[in-house]
Every structure is written in structure tokens, then in C-alpha cells.
Protein backbone atom coordinates (compact mmCIF):
# COMPACT_ATOMS: atom_id res chain seq x y z
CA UNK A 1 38.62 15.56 77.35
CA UNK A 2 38.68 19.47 77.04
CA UNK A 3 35.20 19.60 77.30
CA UNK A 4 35.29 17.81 80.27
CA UNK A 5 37.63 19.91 81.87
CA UNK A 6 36.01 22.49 80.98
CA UNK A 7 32.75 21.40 82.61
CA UNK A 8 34.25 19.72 86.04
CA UNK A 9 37.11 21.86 86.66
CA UNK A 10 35.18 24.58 89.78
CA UNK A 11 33.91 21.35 91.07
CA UNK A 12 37.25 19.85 90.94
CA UNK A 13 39.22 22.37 92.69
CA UNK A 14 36.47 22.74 95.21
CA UNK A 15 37.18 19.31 95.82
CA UNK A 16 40.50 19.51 96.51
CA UNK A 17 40.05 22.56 98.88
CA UNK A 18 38.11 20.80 100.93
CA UNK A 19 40.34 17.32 101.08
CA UNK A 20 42.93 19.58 102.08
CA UNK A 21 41.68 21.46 105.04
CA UNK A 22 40.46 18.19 106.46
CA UNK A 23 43.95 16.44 105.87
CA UNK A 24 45.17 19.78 107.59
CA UNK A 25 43.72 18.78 110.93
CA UNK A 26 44.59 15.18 111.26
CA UNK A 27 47.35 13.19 111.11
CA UNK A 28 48.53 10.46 109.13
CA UNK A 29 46.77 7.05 109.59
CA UNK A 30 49.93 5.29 108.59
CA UNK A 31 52.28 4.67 111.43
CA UNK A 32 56.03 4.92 110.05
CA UNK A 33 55.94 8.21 107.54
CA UNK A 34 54.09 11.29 107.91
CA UNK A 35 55.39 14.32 105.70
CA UNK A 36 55.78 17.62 106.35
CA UNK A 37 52.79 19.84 105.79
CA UNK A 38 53.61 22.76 103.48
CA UNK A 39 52.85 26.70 104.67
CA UNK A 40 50.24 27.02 102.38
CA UNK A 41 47.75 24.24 104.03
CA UNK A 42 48.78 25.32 107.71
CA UNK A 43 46.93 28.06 107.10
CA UNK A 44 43.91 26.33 106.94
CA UNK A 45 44.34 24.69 110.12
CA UNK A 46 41.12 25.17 112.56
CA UNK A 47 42.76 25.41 115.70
């Protein structure tokens, strides 16, 4: 498991950069519940 950590872990937090900057510019799909966006990823906001 270390070694695979070791291996995947750029490509894993590159991943997750880019999930959150496109969560950043839409909304939630669900209807009833959408939580508040921390500082940190409304700074990646496009517009």
C-alpha cells in the first residue's frame, strides 16, 4: 500500500485539484442541501 502511495499520490492530488475547481463553478445537482463552499475553493472560482 506504501508503494502505491508512493507511486499515485501527484496524480492523486492533481485529481482532486481539478474536481474541485469544477465543483467550484456549479451548483449542487441535489435539490434540498447544498453546503457552504469553504474560502479556500472560492478562490478558484472562474468568474
Amino acid at each position: 500500500m506504501k508503494n502505491f502511495m508512493q507511486k499515485y499520490a501527484g496524480i492523486m492530488a492533481a485529481l482532486a485539484l481539478v474536481v474541485t475547481t469544477l465543483m467550484a463553478n456549479s451548483t449542487c445537482s441535489y435539490t434540498m442541501h447544498q453546503d457552504e463552499m469553504p474560502e479556500v475553493a472560492k478562490k478558484l472560482r472562474k468568474f
